[in-house]
C-alpha atoms as a PDB file:
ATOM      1  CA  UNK A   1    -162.463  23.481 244.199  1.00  0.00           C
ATOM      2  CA  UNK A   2    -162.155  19.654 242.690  1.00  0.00           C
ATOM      3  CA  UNK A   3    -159.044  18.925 241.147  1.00  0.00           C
ATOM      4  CA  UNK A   4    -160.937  17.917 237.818  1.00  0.00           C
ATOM      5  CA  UNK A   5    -162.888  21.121 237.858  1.00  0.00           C
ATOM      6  CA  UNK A   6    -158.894  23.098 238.660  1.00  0.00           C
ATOM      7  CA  UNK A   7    -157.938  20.812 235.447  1.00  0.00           C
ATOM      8  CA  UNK A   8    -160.826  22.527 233.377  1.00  0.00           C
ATOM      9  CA  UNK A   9    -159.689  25.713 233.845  1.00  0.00           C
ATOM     10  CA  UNK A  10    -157.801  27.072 231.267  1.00  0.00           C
ATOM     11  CA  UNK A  11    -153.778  27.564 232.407  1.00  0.00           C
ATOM     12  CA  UNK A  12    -154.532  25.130 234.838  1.00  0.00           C
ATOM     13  CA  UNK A  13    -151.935  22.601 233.225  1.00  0.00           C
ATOM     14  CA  UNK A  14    -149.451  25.611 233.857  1.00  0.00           C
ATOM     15  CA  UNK A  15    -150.327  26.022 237.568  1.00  0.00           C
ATOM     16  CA  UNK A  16    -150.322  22.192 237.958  1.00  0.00           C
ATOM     17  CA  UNK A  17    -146.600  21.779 236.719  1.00  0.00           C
ATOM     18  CA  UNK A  18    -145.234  25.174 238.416  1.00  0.00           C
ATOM     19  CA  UNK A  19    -146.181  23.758 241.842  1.00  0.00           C
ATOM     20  CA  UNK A  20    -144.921  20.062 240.427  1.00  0.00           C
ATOM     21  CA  UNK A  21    -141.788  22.028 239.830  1.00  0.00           C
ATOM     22  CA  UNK A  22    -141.547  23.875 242.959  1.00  0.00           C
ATOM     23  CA  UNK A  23    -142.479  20.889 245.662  1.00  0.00           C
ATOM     24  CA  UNK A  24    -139.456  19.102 243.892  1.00  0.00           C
ATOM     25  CA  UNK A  25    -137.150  22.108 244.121  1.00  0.00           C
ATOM     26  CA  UNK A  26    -138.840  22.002 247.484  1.00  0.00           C
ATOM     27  CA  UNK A  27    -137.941  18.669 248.847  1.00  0.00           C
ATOM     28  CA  UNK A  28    -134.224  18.600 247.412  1.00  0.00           C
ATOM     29  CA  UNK A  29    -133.774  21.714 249.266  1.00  0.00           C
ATOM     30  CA  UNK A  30    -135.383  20.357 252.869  1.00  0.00           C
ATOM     31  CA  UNK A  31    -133.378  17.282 251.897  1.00  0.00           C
ATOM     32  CA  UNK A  32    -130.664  19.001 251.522  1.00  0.00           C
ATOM     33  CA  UNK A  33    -130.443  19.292 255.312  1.00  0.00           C
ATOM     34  CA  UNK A  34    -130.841  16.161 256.285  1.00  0.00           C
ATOM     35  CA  UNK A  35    -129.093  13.920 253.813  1.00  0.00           C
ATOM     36  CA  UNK A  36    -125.303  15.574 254.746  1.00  0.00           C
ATOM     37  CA  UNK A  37    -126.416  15.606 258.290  1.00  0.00           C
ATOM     38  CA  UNK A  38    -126.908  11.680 258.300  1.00  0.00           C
ATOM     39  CA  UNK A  39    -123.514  11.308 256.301  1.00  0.00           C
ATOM     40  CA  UNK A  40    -121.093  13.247 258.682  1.00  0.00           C
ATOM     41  CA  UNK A  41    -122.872  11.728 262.091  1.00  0.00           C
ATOM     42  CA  UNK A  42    -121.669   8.039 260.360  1.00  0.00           C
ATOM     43  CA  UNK A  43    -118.438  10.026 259.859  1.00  0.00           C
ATOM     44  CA  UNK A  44    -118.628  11.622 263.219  1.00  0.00           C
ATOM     45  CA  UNK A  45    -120.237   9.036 264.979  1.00  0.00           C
ATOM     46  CA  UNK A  46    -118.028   8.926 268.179  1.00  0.00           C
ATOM     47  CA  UNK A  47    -118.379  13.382 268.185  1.00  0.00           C
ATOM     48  CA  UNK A  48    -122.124  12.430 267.484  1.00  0.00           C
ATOM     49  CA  UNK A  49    -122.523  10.175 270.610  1.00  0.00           C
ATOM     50  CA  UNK A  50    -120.613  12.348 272.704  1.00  0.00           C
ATOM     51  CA  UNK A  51    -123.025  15.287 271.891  1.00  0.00           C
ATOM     52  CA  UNK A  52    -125.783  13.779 272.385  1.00  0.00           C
ATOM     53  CA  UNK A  53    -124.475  12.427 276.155  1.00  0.00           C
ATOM     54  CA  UNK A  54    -123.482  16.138 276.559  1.00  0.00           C
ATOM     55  CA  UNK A  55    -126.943  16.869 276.685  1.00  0.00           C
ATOM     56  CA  UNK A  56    -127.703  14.254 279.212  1.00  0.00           C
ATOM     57  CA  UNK A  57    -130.057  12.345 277.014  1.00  0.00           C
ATOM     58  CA  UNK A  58    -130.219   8.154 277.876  1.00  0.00           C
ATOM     59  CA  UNK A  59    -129.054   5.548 275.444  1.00  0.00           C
ATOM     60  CA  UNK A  60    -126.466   8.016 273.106  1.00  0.00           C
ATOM     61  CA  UNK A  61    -125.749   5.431 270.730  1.00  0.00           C
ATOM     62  CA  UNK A  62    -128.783   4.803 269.895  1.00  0.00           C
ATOM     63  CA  UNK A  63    -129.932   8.141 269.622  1.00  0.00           C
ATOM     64  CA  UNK A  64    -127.012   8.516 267.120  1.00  0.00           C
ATOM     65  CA  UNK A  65    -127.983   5.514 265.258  1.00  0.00           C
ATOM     66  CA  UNK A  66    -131.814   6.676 265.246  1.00  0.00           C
ATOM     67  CA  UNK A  67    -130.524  10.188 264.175  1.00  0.00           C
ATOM     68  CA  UNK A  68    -128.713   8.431 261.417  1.00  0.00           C
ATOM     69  CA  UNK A  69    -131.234   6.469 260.080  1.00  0.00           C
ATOM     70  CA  UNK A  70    -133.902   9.435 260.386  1.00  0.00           C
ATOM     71  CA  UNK A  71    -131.644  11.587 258.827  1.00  0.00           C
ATOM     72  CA  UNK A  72    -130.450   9.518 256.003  1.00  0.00           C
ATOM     73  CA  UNK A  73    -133.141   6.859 255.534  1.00  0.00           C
ATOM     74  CA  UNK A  74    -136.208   9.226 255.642  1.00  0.00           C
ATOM     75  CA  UNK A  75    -134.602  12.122 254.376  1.00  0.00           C
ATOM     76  CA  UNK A  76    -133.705  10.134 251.248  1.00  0.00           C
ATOM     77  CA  UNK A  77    -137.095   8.676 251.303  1.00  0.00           C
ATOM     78  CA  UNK A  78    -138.474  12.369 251.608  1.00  0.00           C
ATOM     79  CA  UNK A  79    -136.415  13.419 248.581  1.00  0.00           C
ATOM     80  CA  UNK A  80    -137.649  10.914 246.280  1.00  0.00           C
ATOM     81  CA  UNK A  81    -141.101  11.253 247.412  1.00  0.00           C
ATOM     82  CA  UNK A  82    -141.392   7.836 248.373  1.00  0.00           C
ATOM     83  CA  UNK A  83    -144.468   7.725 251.312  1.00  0.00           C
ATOM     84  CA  UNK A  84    -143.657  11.792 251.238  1.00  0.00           C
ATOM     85  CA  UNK A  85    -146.285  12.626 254.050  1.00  0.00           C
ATOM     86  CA  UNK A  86    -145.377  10.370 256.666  1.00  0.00           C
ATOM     87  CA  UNK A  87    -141.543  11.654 255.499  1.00  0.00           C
ATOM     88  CA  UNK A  88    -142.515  14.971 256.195  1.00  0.00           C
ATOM     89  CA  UNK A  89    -144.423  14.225 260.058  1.00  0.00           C
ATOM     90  CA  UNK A  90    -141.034  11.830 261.061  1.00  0.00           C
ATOM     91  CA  UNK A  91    -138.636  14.690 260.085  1.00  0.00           C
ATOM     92  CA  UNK A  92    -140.935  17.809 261.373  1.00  0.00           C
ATOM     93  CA  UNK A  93    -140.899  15.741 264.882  1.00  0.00           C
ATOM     94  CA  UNK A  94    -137.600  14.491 264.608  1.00  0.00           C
ATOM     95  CA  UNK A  95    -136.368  18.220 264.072  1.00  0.00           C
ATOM     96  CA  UNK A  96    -138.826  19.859 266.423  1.00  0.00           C
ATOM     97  CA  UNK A  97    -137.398  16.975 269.411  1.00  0.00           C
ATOM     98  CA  UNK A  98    -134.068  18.060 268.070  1.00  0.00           C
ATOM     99  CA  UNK A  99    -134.873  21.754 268.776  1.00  0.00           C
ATOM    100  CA  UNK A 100    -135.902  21.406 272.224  1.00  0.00           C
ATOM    101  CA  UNK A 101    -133.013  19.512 273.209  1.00  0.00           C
ATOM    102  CA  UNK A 102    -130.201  20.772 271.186  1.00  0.00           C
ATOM    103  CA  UNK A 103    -131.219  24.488 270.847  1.00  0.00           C
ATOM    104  CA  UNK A 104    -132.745  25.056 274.395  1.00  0.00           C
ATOM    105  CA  UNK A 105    -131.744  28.478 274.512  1.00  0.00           C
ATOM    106  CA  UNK A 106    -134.267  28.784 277.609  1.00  0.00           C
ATOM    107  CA  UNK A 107    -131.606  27.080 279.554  1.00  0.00           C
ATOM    108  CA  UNK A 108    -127.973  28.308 277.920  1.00  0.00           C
ATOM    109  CA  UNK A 109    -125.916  30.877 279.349  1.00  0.00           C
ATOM    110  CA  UNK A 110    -126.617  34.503 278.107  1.00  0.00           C
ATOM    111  CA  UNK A 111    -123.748  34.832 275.412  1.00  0.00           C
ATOM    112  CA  UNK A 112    -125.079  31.378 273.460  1.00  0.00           C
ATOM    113  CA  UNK A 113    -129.098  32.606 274.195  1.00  0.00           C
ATOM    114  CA  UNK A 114    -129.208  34.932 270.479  1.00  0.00           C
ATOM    115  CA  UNK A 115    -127.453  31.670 268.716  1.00  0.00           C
ATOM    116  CA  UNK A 116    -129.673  28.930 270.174  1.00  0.00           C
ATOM    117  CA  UNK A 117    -132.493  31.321 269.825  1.00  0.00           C
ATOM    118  CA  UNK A 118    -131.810  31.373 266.153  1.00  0.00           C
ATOM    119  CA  UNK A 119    -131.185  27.945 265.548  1.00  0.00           C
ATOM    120  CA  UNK A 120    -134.226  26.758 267.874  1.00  0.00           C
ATOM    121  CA  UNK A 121    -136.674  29.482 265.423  1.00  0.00           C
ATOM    122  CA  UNK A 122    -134.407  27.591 262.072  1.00  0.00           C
ATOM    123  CA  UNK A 123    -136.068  24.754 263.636  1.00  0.00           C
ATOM    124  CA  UNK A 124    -139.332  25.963 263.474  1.00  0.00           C
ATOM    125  CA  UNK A 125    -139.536  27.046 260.340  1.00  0.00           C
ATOM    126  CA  UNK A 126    -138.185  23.368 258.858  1.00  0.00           C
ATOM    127  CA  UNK A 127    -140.446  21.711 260.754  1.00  0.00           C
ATOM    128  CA  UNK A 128    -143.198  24.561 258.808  1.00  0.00           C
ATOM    129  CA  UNK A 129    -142.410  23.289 256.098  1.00  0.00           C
ATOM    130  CA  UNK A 130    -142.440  19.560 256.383  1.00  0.00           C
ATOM    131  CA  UNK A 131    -145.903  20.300 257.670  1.00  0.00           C
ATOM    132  CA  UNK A 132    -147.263  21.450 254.608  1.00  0.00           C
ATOM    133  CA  UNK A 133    -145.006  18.886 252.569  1.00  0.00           C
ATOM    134  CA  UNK A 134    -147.252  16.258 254.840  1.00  0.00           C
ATOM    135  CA  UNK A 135    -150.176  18.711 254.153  1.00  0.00           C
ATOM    136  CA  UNK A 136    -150.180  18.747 250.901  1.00  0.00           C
ATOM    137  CA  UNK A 137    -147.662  15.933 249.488  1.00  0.00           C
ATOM    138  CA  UNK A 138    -144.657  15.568 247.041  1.00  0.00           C
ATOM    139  CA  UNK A 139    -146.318  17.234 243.837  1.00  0.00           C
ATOM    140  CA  UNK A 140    -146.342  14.770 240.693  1.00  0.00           C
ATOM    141  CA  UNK A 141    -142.310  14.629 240.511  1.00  0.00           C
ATOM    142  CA  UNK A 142    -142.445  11.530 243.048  1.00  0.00           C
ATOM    143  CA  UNK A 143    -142.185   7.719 243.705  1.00  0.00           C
ATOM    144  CA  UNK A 144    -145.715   8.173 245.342  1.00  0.00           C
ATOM    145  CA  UNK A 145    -147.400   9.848 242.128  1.00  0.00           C
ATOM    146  CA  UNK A 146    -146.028   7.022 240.007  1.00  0.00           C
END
């Protein structure tokens, strides 16, 4: 169905700003996530680096710095709705990559397998819903519908 022929419909105005409404509510909460996250690895940056070289993964610093900037710059970006779908694909593969390698629970001992397991599926299901975020973009309560 064509969005004009949606806009004909009567209540249609209704549906139109009820999903507005919820892909904002929508983004501050995925946002939510990432914003803090970006904030206490600048805070944490030495813990942040060392974390990451726990894991055996090249270059730590820069991961760290690429973290923070993903984190921070996109997830701000992703917030506002500013370029909102390619927002969405950077932080669904920036949290899937951080899945595998952080939440491996393939490869932990047995007593951390039901935690990592949990936190690898938390993954997931973010990187769910960033999909449809790049799927179906920010709603009209955005930079990029401006």
């Amino acid at each position: 169905m064509s969005t004009s022929t949606l806009a004909s419909r009567p209540g249609a105005s209704t549906v139109s700003s009820t999903q507005d409404v919820i892909a904002l509510v929508g983004r501050l909460l995925v946002a939510s996530l990432f914003i803090p996250a970006g904030f206490a690895k600048i805070g944490g940056f030495a813990g942040t680096v060392g974390y990451i070289a726990s894991k055996g993964l090249p270059l730590p610093e820069l991961g760290a710095v690429l973290a923070i900037v993903i984190e921070l710059g996109v997830g701000i970006a992703f917030l506002l709705g500013y370029k909102t779908r390619i927002a969405a694909m950077v932080l669904a593969l920036f949290t899937l990559v951080a899945g595998i390698f952080f939440h491996n629970f393939w490869a932990v001992p047995e007593a951390q397998k039901m935690m990592q397991t949990l936190m690898f599926n938390k993954n997931i299901a973010i990187v769910g819903g960033l999909l449809a975020f790049a799927a179906f973009g920010p709603g009209r309560f955005s930079i990029d519908k401006r």
